[in-house]
C-alpha atoms as a PDB file:
ATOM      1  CA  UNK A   1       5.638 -12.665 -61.950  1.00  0.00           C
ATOM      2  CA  UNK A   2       6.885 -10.216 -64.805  1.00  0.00           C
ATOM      3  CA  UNK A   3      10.204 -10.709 -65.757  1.00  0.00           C
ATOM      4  CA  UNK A   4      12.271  -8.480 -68.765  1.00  0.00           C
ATOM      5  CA  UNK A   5      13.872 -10.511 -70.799  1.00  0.00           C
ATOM      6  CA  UNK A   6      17.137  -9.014 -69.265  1.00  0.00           C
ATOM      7  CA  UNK A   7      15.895 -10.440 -66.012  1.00  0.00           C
ATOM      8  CA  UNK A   8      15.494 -13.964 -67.567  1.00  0.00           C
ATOM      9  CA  UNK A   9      19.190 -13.699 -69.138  1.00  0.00           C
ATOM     10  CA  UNK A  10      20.587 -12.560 -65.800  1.00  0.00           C
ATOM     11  CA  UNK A  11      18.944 -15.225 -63.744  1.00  0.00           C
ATOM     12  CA  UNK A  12      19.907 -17.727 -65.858  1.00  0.00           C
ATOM     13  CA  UNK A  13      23.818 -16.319 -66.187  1.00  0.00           C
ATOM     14  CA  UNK A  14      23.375 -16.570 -62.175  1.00  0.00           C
ATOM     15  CA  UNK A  15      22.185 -20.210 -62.095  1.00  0.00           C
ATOM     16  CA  UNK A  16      25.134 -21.005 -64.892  1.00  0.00           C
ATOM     17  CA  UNK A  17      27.978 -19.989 -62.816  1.00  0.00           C
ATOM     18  CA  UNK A  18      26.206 -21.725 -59.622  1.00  0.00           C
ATOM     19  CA  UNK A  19      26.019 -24.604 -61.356  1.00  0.00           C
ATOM     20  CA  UNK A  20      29.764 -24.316 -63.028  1.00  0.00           C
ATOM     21  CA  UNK A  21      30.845 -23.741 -59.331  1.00  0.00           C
ATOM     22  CA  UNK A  22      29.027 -26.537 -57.459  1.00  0.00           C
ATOM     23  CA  UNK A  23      30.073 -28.617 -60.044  1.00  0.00           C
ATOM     24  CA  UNK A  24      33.618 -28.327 -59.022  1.00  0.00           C
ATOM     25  CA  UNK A  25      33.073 -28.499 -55.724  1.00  0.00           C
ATOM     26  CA  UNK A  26      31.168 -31.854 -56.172  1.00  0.00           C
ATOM     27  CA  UNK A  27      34.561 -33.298 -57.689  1.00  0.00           C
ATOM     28  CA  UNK A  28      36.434 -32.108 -54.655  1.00  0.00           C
ATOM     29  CA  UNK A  29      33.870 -33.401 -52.191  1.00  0.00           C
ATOM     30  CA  UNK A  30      33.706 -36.995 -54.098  1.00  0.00           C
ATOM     31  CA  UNK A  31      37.648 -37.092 -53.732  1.00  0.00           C
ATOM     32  CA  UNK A  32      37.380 -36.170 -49.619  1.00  0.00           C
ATOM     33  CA  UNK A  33      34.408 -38.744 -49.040  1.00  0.00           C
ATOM     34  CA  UNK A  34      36.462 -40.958 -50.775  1.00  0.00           C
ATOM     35  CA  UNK A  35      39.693 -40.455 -48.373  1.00  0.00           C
ATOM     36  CA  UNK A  36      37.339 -40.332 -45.334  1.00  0.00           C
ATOM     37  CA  UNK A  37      36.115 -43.741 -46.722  1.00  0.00           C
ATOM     38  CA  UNK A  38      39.646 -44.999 -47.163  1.00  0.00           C
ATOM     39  CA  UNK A  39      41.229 -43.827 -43.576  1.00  0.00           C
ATOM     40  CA  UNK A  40      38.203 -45.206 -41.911  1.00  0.00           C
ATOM     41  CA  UNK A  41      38.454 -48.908 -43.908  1.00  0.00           C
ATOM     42  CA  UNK A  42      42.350 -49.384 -43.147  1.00  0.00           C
ATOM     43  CA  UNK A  43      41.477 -48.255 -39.397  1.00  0.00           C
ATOM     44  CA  UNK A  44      38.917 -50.993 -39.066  1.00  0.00           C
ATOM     45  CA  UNK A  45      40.908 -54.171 -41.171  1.00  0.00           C
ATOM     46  CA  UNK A  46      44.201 -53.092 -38.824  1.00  0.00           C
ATOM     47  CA  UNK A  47      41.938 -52.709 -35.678  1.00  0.00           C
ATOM     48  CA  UNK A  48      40.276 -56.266 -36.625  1.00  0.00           C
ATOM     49  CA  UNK A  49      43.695 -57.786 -37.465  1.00  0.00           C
ATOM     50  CA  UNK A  50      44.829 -56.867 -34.180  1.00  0.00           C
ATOM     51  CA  UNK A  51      41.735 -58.382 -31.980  1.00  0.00           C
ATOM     52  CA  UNK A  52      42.004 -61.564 -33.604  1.00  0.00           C
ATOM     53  CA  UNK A  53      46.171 -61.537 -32.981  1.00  0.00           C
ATOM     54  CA  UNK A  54      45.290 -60.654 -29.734  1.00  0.00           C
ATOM     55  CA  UNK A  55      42.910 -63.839 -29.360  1.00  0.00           C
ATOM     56  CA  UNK A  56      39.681 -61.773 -28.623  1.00  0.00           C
ATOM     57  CA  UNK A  57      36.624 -63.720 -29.230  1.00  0.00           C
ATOM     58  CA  UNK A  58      35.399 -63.451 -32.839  1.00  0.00           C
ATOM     59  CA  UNK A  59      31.701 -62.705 -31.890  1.00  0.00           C
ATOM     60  CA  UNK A  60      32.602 -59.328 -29.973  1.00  0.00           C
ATOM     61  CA  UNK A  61      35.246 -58.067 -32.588  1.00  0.00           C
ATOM     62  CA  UNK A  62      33.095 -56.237 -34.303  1.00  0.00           C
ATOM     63  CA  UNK A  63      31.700 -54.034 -31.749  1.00  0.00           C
ATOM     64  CA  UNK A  64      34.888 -53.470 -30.113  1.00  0.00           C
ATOM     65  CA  UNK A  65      36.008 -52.458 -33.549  1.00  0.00           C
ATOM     66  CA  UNK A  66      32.850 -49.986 -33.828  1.00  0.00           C
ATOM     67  CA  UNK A  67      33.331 -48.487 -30.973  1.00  0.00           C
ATOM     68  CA  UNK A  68      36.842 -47.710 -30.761  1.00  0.00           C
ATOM     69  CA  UNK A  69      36.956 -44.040 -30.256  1.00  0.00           C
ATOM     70  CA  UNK A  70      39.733 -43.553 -33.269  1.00  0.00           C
ATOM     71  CA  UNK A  71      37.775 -45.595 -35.366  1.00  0.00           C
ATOM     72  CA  UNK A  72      34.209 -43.753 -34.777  1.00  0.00           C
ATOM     73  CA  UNK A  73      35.589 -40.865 -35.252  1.00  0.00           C
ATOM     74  CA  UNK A  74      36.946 -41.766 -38.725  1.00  0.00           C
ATOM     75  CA  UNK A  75      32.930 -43.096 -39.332  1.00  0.00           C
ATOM     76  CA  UNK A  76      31.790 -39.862 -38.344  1.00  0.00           C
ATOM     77  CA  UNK A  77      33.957 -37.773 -41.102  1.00  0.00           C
ATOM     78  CA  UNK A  78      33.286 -40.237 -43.344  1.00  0.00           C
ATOM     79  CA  UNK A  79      29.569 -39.808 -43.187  1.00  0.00           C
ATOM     80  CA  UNK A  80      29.603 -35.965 -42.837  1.00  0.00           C
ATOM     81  CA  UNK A  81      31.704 -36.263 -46.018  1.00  0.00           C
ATOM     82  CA  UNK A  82      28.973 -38.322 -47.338  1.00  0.00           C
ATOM     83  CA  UNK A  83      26.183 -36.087 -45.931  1.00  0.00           C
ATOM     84  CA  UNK A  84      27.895 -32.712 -47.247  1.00  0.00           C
ATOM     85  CA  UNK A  85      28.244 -34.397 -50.755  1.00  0.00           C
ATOM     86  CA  UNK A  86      24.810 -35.302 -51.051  1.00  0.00           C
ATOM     87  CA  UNK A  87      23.808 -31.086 -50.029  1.00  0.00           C
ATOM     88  CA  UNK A  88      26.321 -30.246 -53.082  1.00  0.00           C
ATOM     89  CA  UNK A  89      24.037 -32.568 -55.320  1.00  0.00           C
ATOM     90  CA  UNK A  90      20.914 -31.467 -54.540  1.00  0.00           C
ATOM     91  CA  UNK A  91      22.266 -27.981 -55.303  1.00  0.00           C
ATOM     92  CA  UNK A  92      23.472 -28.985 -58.348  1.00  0.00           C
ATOM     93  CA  UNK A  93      19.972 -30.346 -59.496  1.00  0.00           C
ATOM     94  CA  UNK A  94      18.062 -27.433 -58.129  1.00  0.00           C
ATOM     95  CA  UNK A  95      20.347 -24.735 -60.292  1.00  0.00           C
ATOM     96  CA  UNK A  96      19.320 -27.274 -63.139  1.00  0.00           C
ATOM     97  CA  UNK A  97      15.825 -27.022 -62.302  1.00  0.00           C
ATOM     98  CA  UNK A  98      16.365 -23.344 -62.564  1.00  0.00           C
ATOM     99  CA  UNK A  99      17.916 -23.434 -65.600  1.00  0.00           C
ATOM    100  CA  UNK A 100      15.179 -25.340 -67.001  1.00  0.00           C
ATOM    101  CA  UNK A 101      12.604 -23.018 -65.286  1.00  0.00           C
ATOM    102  CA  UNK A 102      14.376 -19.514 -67.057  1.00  0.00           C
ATOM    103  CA  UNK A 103      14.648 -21.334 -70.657  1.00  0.00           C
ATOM    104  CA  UNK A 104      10.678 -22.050 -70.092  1.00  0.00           C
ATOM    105  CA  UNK A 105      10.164 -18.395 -69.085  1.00  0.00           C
ATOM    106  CA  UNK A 106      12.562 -17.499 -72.727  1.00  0.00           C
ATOM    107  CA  UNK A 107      10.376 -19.531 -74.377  1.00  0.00           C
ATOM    108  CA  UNK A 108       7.419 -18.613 -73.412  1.00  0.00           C
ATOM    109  CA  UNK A 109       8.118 -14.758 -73.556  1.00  0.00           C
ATOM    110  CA  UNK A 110       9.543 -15.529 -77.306  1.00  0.00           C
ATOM    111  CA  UNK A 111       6.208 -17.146 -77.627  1.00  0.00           C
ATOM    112  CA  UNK A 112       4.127 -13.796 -76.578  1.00  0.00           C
ATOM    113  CA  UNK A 113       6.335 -11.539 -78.486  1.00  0.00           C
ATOM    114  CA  UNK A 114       5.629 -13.466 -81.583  1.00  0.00           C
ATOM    115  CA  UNK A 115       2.097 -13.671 -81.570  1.00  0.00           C
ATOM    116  CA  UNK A 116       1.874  -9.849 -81.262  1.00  0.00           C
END
């Protein structure tokens, strides 16, 4: 693998604004798993509140809570929001490891030139 040092510079401009860009996506995807996280938490306390009003046997309010059809659908978009935030992560530290990998590449190429 024989890169120019133009090639190096370009890669690592590439990774840069990836990693600018991710990097505010990641904010935006913290603040929708958080609002999944919220929706789905008031859906379960007012589904509980209501089975115990309702004089539902404590033991089984839990699963009918779970498996409400409202309420597992909240659980789902929760943990897709969860799910899709974790992707934006990992992309985040792979354009940092790519960073890291064209500043190795500069350095070593500054190396070579020097000892010529």
């Amino acid at each position: 693998m024989n890169l120019t040092p133009g090639e190096i510079m370009n890669g690592l401009t590439k990774q840069n604004r990836l990693l600018t860009s991710k990097n505010d996506e990641y904010q935006q995807l913290i603040a929708k798993r958080a609002e999944a996280e919220r929706l789905y938490n008031i859906a379960v306390a007012e589904k509980t509140i209501a089975l115990r009003l309702s004089d539902t046997p404590v033991t089984i309010i839990d699963k009918q809570v779970r498996g409400d059809r409202a309420i597992a659908k909240l659980k789902y978009d929760f943990d897709v929001s969860q799910g899709v935030e974790k992707a934006c992560l990992l992309a985040i530290k792979t354009a940092m490891s790519a960073i890291d990998t064209y500043r190795s590449l500069l350095s070593w190429l500054k190396a070579e030139l020097q000892s010529r």
